[in-house]
Protein backbone atom coordinates (compact mmCIF):
# COMPACT_ATOMS: atom_id res chain seq x y z
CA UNK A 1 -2.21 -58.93 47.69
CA UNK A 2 0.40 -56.19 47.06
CA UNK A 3 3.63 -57.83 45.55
CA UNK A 4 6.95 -57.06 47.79
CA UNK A 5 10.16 -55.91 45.88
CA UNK A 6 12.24 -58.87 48.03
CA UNK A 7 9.39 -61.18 46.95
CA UNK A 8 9.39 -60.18 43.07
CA UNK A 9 13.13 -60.26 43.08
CA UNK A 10 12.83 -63.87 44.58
CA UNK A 11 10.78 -64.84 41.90
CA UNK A 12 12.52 -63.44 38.95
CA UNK A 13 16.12 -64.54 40.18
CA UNK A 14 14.91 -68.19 40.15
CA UNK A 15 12.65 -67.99 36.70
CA UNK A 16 14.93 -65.53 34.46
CA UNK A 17 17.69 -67.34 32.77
CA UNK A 18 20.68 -64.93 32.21
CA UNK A 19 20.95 -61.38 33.37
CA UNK A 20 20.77 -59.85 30.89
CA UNK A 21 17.20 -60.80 29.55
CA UNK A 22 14.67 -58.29 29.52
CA UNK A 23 11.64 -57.64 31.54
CA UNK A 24 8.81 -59.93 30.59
CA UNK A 25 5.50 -57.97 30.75
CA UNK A 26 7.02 -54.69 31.26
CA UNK A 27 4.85 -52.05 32.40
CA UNK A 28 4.56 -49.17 34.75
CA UNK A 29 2.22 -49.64 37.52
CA UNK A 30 0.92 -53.00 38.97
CA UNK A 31 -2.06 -53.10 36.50
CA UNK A 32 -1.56 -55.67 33.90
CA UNK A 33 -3.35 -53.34 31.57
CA UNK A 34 -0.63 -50.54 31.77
CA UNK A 35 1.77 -49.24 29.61
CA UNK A 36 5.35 -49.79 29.13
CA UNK A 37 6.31 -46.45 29.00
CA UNK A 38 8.70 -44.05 31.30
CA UNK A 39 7.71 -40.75 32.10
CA UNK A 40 9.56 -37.39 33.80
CA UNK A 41 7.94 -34.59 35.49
CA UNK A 42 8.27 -31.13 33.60
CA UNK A 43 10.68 -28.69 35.31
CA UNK A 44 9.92 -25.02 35.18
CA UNK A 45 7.31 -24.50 32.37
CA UNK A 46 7.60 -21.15 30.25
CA UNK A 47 5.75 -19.98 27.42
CA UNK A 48 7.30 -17.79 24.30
CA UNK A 49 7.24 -17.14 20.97
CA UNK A 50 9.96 -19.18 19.12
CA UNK A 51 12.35 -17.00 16.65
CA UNK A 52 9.76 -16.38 14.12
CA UNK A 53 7.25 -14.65 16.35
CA UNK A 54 4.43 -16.76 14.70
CA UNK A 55 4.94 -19.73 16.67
CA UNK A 56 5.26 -21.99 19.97
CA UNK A 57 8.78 -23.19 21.01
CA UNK A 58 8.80 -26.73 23.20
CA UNK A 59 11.56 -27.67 25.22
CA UNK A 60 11.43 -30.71 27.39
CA UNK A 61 13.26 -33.95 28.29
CA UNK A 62 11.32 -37.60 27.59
CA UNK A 63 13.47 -38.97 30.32
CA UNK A 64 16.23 -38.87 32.50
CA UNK A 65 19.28 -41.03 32.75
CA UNK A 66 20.54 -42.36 35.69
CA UNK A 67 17.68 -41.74 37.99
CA UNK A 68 15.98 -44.78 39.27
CA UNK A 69 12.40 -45.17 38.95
CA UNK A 70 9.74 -47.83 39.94
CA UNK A 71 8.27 -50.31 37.28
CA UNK A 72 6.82 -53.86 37.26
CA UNK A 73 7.13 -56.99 35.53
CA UNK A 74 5.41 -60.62 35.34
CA UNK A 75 6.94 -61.41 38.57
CA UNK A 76 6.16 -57.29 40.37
CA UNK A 77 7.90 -54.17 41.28
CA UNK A 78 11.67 -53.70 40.30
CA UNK A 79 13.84 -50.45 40.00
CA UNK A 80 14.73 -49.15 36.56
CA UNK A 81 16.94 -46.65 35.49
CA UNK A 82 18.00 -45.79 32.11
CA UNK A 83 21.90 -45.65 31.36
CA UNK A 84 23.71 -42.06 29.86
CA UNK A 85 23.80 -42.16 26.88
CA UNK A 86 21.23 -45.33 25.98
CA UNK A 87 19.64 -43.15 23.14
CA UNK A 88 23.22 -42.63 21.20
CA UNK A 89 22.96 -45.24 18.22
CA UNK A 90 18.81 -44.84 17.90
CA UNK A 91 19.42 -41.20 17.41
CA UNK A 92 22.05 -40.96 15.18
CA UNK A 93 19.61 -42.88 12.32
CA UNK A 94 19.31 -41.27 9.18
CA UNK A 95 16.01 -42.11 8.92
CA UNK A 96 14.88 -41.38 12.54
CA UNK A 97 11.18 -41.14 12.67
CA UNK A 98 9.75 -40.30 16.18
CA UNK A 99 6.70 -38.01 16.69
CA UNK A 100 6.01 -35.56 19.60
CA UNK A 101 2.49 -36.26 20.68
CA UNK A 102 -0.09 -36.17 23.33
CA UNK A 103 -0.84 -39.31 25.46
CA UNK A 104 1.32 -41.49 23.16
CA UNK A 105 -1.85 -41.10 20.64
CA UNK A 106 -0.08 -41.21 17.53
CA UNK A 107 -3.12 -39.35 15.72
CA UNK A 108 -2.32 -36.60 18.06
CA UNK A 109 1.04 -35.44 16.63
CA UNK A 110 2.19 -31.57 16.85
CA UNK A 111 6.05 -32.10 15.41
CA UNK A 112 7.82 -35.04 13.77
CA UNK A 113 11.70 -35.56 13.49
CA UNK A 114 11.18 -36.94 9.69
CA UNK A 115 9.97 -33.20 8.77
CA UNK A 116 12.54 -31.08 10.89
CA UNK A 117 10.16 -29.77 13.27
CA UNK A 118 11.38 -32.14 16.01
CA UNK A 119 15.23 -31.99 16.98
CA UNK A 120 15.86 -35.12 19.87
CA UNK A 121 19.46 -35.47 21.26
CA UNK A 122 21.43 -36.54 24.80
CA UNK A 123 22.83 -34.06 27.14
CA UNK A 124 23.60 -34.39 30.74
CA UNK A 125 20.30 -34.98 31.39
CA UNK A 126 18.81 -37.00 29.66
CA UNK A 127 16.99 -37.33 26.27
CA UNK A 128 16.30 -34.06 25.39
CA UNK A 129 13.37 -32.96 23.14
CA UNK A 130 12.71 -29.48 21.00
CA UNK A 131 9.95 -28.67 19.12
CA UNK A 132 11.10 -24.96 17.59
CA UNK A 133 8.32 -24.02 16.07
CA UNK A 134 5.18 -25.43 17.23
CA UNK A 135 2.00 -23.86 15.28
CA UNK A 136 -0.52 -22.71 17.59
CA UNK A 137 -3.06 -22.40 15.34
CA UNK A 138 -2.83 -26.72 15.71
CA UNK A 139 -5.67 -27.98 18.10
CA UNK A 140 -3.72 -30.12 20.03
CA UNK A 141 -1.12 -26.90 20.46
CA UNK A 142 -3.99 -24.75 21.49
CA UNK A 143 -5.47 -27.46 23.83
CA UNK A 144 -2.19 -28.19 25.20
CA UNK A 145 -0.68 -25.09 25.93
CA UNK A 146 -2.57 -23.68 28.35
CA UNK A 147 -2.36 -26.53 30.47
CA UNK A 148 1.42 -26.63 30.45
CA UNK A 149 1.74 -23.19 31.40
CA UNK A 150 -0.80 -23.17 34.53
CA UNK A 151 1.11 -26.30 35.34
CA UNK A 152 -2.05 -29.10 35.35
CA UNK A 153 -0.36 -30.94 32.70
CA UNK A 154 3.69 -31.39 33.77
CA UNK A 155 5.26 -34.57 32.84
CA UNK A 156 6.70 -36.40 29.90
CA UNK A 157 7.09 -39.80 28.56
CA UNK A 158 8.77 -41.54 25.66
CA UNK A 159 7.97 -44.99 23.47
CA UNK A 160 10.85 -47.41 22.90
CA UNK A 161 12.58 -50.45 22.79
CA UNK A 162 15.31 -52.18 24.58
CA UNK A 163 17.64 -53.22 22.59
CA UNK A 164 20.24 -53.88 25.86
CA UNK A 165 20.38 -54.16 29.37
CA UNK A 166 20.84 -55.93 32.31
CA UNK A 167 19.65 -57.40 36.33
CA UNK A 168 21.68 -56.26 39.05
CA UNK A 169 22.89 -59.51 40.81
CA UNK A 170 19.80 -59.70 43.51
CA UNK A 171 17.55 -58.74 40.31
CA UNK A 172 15.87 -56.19 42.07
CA UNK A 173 16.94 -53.70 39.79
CA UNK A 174 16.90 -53.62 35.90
CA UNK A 175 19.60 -50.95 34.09
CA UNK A 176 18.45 -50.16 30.23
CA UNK A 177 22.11 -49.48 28.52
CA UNK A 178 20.51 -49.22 25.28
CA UNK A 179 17.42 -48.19 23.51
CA UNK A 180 15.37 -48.29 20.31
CA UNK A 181 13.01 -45.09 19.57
CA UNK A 182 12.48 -45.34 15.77
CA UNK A 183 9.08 -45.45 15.40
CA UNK A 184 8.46 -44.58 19.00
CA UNK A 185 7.04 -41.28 20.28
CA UNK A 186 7.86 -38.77 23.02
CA UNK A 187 4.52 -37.30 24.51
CA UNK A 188 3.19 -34.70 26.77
CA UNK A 189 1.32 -37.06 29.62
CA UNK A 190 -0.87 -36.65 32.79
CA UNK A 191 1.34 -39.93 34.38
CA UNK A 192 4.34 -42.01 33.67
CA UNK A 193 6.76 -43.84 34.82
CA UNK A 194 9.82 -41.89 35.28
CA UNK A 195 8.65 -38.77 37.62
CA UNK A 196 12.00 -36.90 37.10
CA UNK A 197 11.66 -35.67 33.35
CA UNK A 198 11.26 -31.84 32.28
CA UNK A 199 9.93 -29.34 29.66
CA UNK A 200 8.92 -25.88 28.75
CA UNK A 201 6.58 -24.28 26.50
CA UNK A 202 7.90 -20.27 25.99
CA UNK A 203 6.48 -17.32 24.13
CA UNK A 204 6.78 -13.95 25.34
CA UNK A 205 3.76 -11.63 26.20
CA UNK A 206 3.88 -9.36 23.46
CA UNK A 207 3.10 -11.99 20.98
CA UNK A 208 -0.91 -12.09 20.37
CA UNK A 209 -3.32 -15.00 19.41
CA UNK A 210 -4.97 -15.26 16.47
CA UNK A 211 -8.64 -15.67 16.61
CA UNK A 212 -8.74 -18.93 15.61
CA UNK A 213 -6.17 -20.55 17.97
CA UNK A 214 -8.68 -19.10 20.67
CA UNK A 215 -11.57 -20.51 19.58
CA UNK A 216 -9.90 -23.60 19.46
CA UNK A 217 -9.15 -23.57 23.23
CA UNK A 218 -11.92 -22.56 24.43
CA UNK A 219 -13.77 -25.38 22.76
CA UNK A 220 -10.96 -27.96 24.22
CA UNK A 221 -11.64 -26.19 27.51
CA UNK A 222 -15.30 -26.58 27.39
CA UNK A 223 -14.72 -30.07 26.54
């Protein structure tokens, strides 16, 4: 039987203690099995060369602040939204270490903050993520590509934790003012949570593929 917001806010208003405790069981869809992760569709996919003319420039953001979206606890469905600005302390760390990957499969990286070829920051967006120079001679860059620029693949997702946040007074909605993504990833995804995110994968027609980067998609393609 399909939970009710009113009911799930009934619930969780008469079990959670204080406010400002975090969802128990966090996830995004009703599934118990699912992930705890927030995704944003990908606005107006490109594809160019990055400055270099070798490589694969990725622009996208993870997620978007102050947009509700729907996600689900122990008790069911609430309304989430992440606060501007959540991501400030987490990404001023020195030793920020957060991955760009596919399907939050942390085998599956394709840049990395810790070696420069990931740059993550907040503008009036959201949390903004650029990959500058992307190799597409990488499999996962070659199987990935493609499908970002014919639009099949179109969202984005990051990895986290709360750190702070808190119920509105009905506890129907839960507001995230603060965030954790060291260790974390952002990833390219089929579904999330958050459907509001964007991204863009550019390079300009003059700049060829090698021979290798095709045979690498066309054996992800025949896959």
């Amino acid at each position: 039987m399909t939970i009710t917001l009113a009911a799930a806010a009934a619930e969780r208003a008469h079990n959670v203690r204080q406010r400002g405790d975090r969802p128990s069981q966090r996830r995004c869809a009703e599934q118990a099995s699912a992930r705890a992760t927030v995704r944003a569709a990908l606005s107006g996919v490109q594809v160019r060369d990055s400055a270099d003319g070798g490589t694969l420039e990725f622009l996208g953001h993870a997620s978007v602040y102050e947009t509700a979206y729907e996600m689900w606890d122990m008790f069911g469905p609430y309304t989430e939204i992440v606060t501007e600005g959540a991501g400030t302390d987490s990404l001023a760390r020195a030793d920020l270490d957060v991955p760009l990957v596919l399907g939050h499969d942390q085998l599956r990286r394709m840049a990395r903050t810790t070696t420069g070829t990931l740059i993550l920051s907040e503008d009036s967006t959201g949390l903004s993520v650029r990959a500058p120079a992307l190799d597409p001679n990488d499999y996962d860059v070659a199987y990935i590509a493609p499908k970002l620029r014919s639009g099949l693949i179109d969202e984005m997702s990051f990895a986290f934790r709360i750190e702070s946040g808190q119920w509105s007074p009905d506890y129907t909605e839960y507001r995230i003012n603060r965030y954790d993504l060291h260790r974390g990833d952002v990833a390219i995804v089929g579904y999330g949570a958050n459907p509001y995110t964007g991204a863009s994968l550019r390079q300009p027609a003059a700049a060829p593929t090698s021979s290798r980067a095709r045979a690498l998609l066309e054996i992800a393609l025949a896959r």
